[in-house]
Protein backbone atom coordinates (compact mmCIF):
# COMPACT_ATOMS: atom_id res chain seq x y z
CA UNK A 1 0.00 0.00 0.00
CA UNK A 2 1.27 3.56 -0.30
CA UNK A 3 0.91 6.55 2.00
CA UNK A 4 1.59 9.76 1.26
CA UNK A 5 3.97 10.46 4.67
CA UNK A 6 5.56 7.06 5.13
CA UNK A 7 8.34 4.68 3.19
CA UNK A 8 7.94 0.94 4.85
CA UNK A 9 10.51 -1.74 4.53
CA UNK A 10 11.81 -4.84 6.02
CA UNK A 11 15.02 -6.19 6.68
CA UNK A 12 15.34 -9.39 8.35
CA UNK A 13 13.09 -9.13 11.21
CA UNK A 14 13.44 -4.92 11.14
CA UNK A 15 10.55 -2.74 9.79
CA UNK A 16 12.08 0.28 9.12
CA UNK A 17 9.08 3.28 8.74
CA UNK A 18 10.17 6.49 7.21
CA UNK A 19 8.79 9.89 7.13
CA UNK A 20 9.65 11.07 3.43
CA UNK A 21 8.37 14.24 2.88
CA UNK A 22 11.81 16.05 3.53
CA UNK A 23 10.90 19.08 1.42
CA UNK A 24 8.15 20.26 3.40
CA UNK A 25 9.89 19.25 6.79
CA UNK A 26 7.91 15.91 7.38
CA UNK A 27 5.21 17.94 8.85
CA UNK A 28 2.49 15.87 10.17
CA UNK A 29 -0.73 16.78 7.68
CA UNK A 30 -4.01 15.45 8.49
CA UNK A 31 -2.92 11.66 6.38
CA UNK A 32 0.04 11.33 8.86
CA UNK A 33 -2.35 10.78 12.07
CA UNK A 34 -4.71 7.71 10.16
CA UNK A 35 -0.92 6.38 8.30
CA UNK A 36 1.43 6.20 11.40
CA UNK A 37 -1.38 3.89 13.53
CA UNK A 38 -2.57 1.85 10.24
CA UNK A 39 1.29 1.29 9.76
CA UNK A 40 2.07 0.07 12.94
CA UNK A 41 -1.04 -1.69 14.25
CA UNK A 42 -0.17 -3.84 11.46
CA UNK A 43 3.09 -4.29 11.77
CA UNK A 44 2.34 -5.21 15.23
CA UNK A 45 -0.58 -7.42 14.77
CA UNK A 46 1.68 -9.28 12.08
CA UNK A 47 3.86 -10.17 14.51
CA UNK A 48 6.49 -11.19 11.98
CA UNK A 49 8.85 -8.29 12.93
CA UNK A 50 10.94 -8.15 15.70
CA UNK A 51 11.70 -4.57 16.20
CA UNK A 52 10.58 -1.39 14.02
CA UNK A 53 12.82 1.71 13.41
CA UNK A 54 11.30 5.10 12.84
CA UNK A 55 13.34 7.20 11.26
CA UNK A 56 12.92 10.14 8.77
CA UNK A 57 14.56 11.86 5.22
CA UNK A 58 15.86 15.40 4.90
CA UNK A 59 17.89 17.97 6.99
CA UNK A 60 14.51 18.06 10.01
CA UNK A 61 12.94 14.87 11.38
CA UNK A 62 10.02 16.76 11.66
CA UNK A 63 8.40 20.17 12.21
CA UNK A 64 5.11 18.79 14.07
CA UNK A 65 1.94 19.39 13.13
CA UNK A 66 0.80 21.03 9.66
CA UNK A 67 -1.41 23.97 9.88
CA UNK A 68 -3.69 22.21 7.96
CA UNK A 69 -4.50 19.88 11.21
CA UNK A 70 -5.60 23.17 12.68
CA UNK A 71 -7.82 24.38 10.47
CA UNK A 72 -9.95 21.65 8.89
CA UNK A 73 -12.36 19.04 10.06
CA UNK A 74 -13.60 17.53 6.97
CA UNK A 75 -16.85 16.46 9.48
CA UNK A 76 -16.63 18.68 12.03
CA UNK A 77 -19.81 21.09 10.44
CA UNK A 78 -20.52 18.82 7.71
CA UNK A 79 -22.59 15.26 7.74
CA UNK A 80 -22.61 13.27 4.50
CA UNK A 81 -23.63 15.52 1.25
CA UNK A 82 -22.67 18.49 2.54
CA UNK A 83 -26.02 18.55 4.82
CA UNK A 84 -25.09 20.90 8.30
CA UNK A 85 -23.83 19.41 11.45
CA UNK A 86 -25.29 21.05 14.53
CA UNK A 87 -23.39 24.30 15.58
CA UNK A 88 -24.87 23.64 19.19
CA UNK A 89 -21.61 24.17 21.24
CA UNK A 90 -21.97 21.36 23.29
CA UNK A 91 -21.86 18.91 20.48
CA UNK A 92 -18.56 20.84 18.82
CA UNK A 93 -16.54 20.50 21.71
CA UNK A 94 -17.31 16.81 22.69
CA UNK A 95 -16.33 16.38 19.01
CA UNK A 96 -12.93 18.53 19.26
CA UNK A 97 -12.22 16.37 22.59
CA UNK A 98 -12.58 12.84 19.99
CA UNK A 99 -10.29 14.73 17.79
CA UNK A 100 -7.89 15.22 20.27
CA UNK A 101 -8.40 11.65 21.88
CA UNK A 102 -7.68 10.17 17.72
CA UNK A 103 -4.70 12.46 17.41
CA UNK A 104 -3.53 11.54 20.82
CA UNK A 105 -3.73 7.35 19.77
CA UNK A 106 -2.07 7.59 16.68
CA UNK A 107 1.48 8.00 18.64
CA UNK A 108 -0.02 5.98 21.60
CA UNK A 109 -0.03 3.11 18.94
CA UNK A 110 3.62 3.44 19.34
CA UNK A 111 3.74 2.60 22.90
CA UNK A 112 1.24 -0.29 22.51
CA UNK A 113 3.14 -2.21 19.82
CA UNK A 114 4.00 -5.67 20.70
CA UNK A 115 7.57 -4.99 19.38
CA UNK A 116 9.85 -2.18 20.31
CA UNK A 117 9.84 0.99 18.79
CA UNK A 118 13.44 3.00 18.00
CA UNK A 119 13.16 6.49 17.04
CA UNK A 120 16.46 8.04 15.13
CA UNK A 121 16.31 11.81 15.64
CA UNK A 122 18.29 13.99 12.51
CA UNK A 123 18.09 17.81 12.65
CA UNK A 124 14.69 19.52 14.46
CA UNK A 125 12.41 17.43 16.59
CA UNK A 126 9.67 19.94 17.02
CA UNK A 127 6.21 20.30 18.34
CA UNK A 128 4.10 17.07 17.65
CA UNK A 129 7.33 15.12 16.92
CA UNK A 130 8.40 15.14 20.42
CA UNK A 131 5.13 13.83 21.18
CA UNK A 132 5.77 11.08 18.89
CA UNK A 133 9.09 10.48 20.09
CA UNK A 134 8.21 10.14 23.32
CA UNK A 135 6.15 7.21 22.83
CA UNK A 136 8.65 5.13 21.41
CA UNK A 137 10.90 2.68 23.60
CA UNK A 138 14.17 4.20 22.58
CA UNK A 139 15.55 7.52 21.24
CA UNK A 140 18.65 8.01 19.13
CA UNK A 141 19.87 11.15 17.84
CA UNK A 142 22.68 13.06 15.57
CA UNK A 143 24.78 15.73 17.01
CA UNK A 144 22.88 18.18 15.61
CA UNK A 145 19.72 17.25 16.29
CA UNK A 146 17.46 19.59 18.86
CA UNK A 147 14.18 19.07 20.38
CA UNK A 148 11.27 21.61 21.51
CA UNK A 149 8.23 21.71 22.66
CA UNK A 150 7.12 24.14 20.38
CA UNK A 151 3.31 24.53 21.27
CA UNK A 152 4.01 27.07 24.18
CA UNK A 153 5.59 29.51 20.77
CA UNK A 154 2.45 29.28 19.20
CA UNK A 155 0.07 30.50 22.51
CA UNK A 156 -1.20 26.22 23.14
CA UNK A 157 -0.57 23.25 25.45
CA UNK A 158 1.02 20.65 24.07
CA UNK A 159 -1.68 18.06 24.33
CA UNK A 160 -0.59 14.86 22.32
CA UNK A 161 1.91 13.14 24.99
CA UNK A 162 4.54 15.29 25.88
CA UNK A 163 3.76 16.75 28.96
CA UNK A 164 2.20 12.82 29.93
CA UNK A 165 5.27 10.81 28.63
CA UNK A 166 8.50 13.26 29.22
CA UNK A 167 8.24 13.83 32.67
CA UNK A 168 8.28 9.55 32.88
CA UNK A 169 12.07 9.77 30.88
CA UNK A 170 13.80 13.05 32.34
CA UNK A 171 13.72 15.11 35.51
CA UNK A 172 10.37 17.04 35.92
CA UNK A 173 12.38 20.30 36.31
CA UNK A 174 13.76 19.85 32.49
CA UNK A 175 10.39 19.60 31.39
CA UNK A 176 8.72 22.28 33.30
CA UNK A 177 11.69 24.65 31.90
CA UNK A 178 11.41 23.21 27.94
CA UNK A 179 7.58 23.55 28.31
CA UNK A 180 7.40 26.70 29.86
CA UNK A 181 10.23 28.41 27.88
CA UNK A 182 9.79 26.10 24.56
CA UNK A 183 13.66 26.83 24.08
CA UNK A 184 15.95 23.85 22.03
CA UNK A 185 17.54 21.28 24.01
CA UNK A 186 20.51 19.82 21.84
CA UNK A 187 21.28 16.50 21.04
CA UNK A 188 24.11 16.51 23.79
CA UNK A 189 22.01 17.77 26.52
CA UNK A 190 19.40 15.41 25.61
CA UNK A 191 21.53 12.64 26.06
CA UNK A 192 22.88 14.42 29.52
CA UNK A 193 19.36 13.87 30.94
CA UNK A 194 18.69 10.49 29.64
CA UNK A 195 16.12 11.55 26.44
CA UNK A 196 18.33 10.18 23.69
CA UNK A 197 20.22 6.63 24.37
CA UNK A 198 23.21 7.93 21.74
CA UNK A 199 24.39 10.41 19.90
CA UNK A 200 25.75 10.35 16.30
CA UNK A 201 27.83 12.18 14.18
CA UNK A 202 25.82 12.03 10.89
CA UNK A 203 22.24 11.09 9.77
CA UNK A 204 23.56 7.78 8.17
CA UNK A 205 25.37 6.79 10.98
CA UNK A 206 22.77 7.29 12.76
CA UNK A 207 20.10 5.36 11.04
CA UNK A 208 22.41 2.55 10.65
CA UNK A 209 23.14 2.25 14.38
CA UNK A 210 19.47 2.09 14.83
CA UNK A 211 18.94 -0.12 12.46
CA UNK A 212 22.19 -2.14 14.24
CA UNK A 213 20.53 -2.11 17.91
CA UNK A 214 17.16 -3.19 16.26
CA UNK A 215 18.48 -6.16 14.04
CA UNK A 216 20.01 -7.38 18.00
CA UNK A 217 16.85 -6.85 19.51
CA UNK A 218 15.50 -9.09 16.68
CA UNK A 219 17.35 -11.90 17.57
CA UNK A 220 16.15 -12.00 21.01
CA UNK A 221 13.00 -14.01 21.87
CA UNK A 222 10.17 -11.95 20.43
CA UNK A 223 7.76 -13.27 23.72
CA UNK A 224 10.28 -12.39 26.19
CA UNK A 225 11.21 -8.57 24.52
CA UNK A 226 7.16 -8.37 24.41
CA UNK A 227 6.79 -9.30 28.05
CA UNK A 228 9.75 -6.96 29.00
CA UNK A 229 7.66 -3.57 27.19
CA UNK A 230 4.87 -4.17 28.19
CA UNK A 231 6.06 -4.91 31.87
CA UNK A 232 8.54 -1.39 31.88
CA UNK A 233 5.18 0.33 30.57
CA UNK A 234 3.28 -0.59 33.15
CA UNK A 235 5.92 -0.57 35.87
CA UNK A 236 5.94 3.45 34.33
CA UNK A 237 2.04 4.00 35.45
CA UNK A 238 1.94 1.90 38.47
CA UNK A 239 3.07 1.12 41.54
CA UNK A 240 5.87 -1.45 42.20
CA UNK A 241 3.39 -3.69 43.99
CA UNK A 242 0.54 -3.97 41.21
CA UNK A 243 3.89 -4.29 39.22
CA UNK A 244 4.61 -7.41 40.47
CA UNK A 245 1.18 -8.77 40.84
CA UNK A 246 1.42 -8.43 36.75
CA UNK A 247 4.68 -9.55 35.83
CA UNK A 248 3.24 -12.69 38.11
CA UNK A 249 0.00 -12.97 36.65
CA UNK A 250 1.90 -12.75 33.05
CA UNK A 251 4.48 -15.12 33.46
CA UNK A 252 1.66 -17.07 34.59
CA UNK A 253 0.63 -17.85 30.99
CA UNK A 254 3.30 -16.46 28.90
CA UNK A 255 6.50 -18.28 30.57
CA UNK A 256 6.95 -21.02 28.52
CA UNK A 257 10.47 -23.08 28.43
CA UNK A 258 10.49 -23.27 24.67
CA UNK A 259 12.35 -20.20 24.27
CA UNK A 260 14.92 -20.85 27.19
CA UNK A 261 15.80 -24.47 25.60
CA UNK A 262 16.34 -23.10 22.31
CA UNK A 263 18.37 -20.41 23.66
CA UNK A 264 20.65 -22.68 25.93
CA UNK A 265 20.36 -25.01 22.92
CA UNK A 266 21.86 -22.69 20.32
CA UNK A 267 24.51 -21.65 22.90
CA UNK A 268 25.39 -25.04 23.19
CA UNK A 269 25.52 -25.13 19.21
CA UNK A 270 27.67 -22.14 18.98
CA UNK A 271 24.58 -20.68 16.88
CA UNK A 272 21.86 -18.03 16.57
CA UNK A 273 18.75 -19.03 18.31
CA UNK A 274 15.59 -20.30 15.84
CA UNK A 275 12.54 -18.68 17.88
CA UNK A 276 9.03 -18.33 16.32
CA UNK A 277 7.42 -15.47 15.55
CA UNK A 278 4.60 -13.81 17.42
CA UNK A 279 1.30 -15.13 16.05
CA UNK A 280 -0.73 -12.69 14.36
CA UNK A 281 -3.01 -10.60 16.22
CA UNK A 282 -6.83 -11.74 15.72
CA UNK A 283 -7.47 -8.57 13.84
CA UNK A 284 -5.18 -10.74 10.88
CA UNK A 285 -7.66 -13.26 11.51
């Protein structure tokens, strides 16, 4: 299928998931929020990758939003044929909340992948792409890349994830001062307070390291890496008590020896483990 903001390919056991509209800064028009879930909803349901990167094309990862999110809502006053929607106020705003609620789970799709998420960071990281950013599993960056929470600049809160998921990867007091001030924090000070995992020197480096990390994770048992997200994720919202009640109640059903025998097996071997995929989700079904 094509999409008008994405490039997606697999390696191996990698889906890598480009933004590749460089030209116009990989700004996230109204396509990008129904692309980026449809993308990897099925890349997760599939369950035949391991690990996805997301990286991006030109000088700027991205410079958030497009104006045109703003200012159209192709159903917002309209119903089918053109026919009036009720102005009642009411009614407008529960339907601006939805829209903020879709935007909002097209990056949370991110987070609830059954496969890790790696996010390589060139040039500006701005506005909605921190949001997106943020709800990946790991962040990797070039030395010249910068991030900003640019919605404060424009006279808004940002309202997608970053003031939900930041404060979770970085001290609260960097976040209060890069949402308060929306100033640039480089790539170097990013990795300083834990944002970014590495730092590269150029953008190929960089997506090739990514790629690097995510071929290793792919090698891994896919059950076991899918067990260890979603445990950290939760661990993230709840307290280490109802932590371990889960991780209990998971390994419960999910710890199977297969994995561990194949694993001490191909050890033994002096091999690469031979570990089966994820089954597909029963929306493949």
């Amino acid at each position: 299928m094509g999409y008008r903001c994405f490039d997606v390919t697999t390696v191996g056991k990698v889906a890598h998931v480009q933004l590749r509209r460089p030209d116009e800064l990989n700004t996230m028009v109204p396509e990008f929020w129904t692309e980026l879930p449809e993308i990897i909803d099925g890349i997760s349901a599939a369950g035949e990758a391991r690990a996805v990167v997301l990286s991006s094309t030109g000088r700027h990862f991205s410079a958030g939003m497009d104006l045109a999110v703003f200012t159209t809502d192709n159903n917002l006053t309209e119903g089918a044929g053109g026919t009036p929607r009720s102005n009642e106020q009411g009614r407008v705003r529960a339907r601006l909340r939805e829209t903020a609620l879709m935007l909002q789970r097209s990056f949370t799709a991110l987070e609830q992948a059954r496969m890790p998420v790696l996010a390589a960071v060139q040039g500006g990281c701005i506005g909605g792409a921190v949001d997106m950013v943020t709800a990946c599993d790991c962040r990797y960056a070039t030395v010249d890349a910068f991030f900003v929470i640019q919605e404060i600049n424009i006279g808004m809160t940002a309202d997608v994830g970053t003031l939900q998921r930041l404060p979770k990867l970085v001290p609260e007091g960097v976040v209060r001062e890069l949402a308060y001030t929306g100033r640039r924090m480089s790539a170097q000070r990013a990795y300083e307070v834990g944002l970014v995992n590495q730092v590269f020197d150029t953008h190929e480096e960089l997506v090739d390291g990514t790629l690097e990390i995510a071929a290793e994770i792919a090698t891994k048992s896919p059950l076991a890496v899918w067990g260890s997200k979603e445990m950290i994720t939760f661990a993230r919202d709840h307290s280490v008590a109802d932590s371990l009640n889960y991780i209990a109640t998971w390994q419960t059903g999910m710890f199977q020896p297969t994995d561990m025998l194949e694993s001490f097996a191909a050890k033994g071997d002096k091999r690469d483990p031979d570990f089966d995929d994820l089954l597909p989700s029963p929306r493949e079904f």
